[in-house]
C-alpha atoms as a PDB file:
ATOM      1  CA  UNK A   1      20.790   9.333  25.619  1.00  0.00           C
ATOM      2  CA  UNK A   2      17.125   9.929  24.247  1.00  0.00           C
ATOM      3  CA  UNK A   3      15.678   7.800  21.423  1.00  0.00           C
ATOM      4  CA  UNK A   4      15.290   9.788  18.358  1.00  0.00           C
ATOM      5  CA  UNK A   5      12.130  11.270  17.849  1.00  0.00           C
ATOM      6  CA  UNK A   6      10.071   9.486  15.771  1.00  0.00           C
ATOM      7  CA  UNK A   7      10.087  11.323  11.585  1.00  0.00           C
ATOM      8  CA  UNK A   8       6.770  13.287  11.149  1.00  0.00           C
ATOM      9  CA  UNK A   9       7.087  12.308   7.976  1.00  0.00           C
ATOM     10  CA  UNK A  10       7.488   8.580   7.948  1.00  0.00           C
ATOM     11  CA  UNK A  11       6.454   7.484   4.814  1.00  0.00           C
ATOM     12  CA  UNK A  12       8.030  10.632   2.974  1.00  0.00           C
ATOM     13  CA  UNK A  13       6.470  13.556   0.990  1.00  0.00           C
ATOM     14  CA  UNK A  14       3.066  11.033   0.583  1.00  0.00           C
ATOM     15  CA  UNK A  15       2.701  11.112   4.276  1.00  0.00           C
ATOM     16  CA  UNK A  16      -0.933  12.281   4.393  1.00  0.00           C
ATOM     17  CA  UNK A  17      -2.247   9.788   1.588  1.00  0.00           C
ATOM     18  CA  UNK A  18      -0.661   7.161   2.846  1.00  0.00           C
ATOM     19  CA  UNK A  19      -2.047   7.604   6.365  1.00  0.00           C
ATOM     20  CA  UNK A  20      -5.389   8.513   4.960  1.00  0.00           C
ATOM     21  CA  UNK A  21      -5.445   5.033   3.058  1.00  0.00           C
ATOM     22  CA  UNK A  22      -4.690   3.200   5.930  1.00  0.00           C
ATOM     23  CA  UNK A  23      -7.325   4.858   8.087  1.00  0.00           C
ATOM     24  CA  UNK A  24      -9.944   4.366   5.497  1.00  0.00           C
ATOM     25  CA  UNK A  25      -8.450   0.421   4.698  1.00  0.00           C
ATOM     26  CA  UNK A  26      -8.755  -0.243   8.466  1.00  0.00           C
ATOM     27  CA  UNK A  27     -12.508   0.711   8.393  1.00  0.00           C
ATOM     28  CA  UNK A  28     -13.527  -1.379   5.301  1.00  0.00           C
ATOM     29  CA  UNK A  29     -15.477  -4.386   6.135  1.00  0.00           C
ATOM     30  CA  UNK A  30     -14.224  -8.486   5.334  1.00  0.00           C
ATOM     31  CA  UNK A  31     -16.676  -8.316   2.258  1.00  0.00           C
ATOM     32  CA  UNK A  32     -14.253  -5.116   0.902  1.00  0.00           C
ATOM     33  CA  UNK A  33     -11.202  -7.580   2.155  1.00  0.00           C
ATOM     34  CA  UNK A  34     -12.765 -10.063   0.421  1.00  0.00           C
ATOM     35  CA  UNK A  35     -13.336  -8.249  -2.680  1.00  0.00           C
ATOM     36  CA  UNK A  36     -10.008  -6.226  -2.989  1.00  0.00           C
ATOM     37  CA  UNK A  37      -7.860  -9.109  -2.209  1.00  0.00           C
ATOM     38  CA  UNK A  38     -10.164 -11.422  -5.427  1.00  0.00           C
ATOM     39  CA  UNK A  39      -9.309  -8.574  -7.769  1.00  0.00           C
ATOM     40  CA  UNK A  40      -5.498  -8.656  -6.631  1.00  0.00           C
ATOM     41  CA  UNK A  41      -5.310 -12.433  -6.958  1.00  0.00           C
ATOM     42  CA  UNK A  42      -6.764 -12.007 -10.994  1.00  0.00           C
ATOM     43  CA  UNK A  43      -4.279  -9.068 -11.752  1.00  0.00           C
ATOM     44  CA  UNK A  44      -1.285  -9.983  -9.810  1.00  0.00           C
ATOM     45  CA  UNK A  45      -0.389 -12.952 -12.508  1.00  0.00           C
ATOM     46  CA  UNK A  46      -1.135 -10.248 -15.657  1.00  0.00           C
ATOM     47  CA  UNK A  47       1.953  -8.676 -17.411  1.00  0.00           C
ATOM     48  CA  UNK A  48       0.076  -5.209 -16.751  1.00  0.00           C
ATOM     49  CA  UNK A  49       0.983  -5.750 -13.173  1.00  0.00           C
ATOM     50  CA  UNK A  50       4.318  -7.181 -13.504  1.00  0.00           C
ATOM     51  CA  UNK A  51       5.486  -4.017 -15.253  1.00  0.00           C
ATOM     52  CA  UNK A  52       3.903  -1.685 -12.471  1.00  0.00           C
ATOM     53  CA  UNK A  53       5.202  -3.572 -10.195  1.00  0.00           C
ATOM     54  CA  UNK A  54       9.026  -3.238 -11.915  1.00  0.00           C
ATOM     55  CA  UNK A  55       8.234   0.256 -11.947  1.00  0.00           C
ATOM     56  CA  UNK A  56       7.123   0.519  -8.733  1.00  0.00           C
ATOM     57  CA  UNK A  57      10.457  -0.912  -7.718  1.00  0.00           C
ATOM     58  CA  UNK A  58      12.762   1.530  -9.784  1.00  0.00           C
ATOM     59  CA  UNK A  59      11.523   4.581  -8.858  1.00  0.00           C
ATOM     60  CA  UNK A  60      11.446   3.570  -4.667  1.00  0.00           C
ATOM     61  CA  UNK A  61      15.178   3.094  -5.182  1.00  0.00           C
ATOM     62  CA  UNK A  62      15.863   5.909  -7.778  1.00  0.00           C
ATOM     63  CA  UNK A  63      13.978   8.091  -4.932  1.00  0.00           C
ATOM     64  CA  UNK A  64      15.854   6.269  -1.801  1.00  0.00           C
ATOM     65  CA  UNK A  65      12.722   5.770  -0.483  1.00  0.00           C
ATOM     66  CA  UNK A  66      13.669   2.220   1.027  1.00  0.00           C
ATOM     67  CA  UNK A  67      13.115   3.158   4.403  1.00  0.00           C
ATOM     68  CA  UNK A  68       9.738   4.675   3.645  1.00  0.00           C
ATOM     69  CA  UNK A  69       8.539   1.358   2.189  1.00  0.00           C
ATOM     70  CA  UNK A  70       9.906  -0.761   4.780  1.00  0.00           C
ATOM     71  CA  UNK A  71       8.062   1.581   7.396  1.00  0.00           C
ATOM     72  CA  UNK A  72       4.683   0.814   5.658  1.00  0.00           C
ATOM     73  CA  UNK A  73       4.775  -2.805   5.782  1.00  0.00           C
ATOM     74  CA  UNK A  74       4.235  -2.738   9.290  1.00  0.00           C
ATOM     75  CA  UNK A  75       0.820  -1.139   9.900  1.00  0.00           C
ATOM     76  CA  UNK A  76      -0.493  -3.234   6.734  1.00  0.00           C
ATOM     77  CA  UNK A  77       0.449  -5.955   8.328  1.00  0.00           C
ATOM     78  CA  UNK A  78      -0.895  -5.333  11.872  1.00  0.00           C
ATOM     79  CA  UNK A  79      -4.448  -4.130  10.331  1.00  0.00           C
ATOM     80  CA  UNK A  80      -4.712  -7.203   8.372  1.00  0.00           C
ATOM     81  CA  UNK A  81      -3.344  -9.853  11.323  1.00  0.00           C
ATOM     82  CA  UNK A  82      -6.368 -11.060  13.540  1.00  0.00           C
ATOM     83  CA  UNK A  83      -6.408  -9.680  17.000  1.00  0.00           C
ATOM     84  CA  UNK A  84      -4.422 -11.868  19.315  1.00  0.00           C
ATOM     85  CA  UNK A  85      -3.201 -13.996  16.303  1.00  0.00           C
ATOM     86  CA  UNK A  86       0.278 -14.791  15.374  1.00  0.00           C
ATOM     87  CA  UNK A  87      -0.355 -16.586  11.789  1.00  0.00           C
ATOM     88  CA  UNK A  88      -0.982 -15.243   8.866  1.00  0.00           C
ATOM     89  CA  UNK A  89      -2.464 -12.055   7.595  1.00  0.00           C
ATOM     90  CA  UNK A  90      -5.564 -11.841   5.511  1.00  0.00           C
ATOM     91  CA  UNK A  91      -4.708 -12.172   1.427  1.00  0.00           C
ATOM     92  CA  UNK A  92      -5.971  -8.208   1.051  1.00  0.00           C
ATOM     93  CA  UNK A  93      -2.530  -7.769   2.545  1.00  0.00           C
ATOM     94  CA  UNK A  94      -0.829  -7.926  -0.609  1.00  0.00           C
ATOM     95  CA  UNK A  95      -3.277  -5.665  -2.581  1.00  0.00           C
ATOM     96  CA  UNK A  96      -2.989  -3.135   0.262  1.00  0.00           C
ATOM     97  CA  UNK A  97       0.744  -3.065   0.285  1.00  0.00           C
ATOM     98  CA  UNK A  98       0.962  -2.340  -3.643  1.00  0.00           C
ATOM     99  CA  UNK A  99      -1.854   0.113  -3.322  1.00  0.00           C
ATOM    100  CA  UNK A 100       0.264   1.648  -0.096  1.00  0.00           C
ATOM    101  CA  UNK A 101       3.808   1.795  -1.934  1.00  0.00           C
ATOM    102  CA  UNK A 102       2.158   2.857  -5.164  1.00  0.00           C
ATOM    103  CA  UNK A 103       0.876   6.132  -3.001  1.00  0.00           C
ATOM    104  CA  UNK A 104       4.552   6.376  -1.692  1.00  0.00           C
ATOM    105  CA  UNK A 105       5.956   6.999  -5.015  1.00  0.00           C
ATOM    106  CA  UNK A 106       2.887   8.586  -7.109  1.00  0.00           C
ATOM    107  CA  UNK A 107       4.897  11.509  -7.303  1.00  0.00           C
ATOM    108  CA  UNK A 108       6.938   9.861  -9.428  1.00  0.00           C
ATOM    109  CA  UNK A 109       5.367   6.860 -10.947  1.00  0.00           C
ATOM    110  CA  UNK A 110       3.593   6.735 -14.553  1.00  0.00           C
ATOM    111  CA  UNK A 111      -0.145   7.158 -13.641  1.00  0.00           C
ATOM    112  CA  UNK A 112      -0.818   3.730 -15.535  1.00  0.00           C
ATOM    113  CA  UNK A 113       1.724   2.023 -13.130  1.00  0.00           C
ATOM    114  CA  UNK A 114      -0.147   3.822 -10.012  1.00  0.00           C
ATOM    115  CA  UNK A 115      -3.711   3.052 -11.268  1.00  0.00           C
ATOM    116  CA  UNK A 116      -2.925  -0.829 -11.851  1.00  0.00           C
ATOM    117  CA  UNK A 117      -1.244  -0.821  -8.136  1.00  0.00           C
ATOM    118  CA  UNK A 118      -4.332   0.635  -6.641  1.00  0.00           C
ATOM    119  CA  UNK A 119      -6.721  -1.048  -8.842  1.00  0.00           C
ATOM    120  CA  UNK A 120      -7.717  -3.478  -5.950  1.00  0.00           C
ATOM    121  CA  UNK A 121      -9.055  -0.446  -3.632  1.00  0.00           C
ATOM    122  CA  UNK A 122      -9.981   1.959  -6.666  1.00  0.00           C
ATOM    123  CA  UNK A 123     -14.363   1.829  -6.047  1.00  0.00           C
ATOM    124  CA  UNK A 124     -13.720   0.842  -2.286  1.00  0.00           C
ATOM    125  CA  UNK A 125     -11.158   4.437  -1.168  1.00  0.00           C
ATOM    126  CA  UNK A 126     -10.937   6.444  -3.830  1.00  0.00           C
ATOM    127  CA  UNK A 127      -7.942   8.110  -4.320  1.00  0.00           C
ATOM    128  CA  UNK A 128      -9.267  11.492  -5.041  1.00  0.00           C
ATOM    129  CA  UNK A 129     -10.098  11.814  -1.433  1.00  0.00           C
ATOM    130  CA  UNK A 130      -6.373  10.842  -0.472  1.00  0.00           C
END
C-alpha cells in the first residue's frame, strides 16, 4: 500500500503565508535572531501576550486546526537547530512559533491578538508581503 500523499495544504487555508514566513525567517541573519528573540523575551511575561496567546489557543481548537499547528513546529524547529546539532534550538524559536501559529489562524484571530504574536518579526518580515 502507498503512503498517503503528502496535504498541499499542510498548514491549512494560511498555507502560502506561512511558507512565505518561513522562507523569509530562514534567510534573516543571527543579529535578526538576536533581535526578534530580545523582543519576545520582554513581551512574553506581559498580560498583552498572555491574552493573545489564550486566544491564539481557542480559536486553533474552535477551527480544528491541531494538526496544522503541530505540522509547523517542525520546520521552526529544524531552521533554528544548528547544523549537525542535537541540543537546543536558538531562543528566536519561540517568537517564530507564535508569529507562525498566529499566521495559521489570522483568519480568525482579533488583529490585536495577531499583531502582539508577530510583534517579534513585525520590522524584520513584514506581514504585508505574506
Amino acid at each position: 500500500m502507498d503512503p498517503a500523499p503528502a496535504p498541499t495544504a499542510p498548514y491549512g487555508p494560511n498555507t502560502p503565508a506561512i511558507r512565505r514566513f518561513l522562507q523569509r525567517f530562514a534567510a534573516l541573519g543571527e543579529a535578526e535572531w538576536d533581535a526578534a528573540a530580545a523582543t519576545f523575551a520582554t513581551l512574553e511575561p506581559t498580560r498583552r501576550f498572555a491574552a493573545a496567546d489564550r486566544a491564539l489557543a481557542d480559536v486553533v481548537e474552535r477551527l480544528d486546526r491541531t494538526r496544522e499547528r503541530d505540522a509547523v513546529v517542525g520546520p521552526i524547529l529544524q531552521i533554528t537547530r544548528p547544523r549537525g546539532a542535537s541540543g537546543e534550538p536558538h531562543p528566536v524559536a519561540a517568537a517564530a512559533l507564535a508569529a507562525a501559529l498566529g499566521l495559521l489562524v489570522r483568519d480568525a484571530l482579533p488583529e490585536p491578538d495577531f499583531a502582539t504574536l508577530y510583534a517579534p518579526f513585525a520590522s524584520l518580515i513584514w506581514v504585508d508581503a505574506l
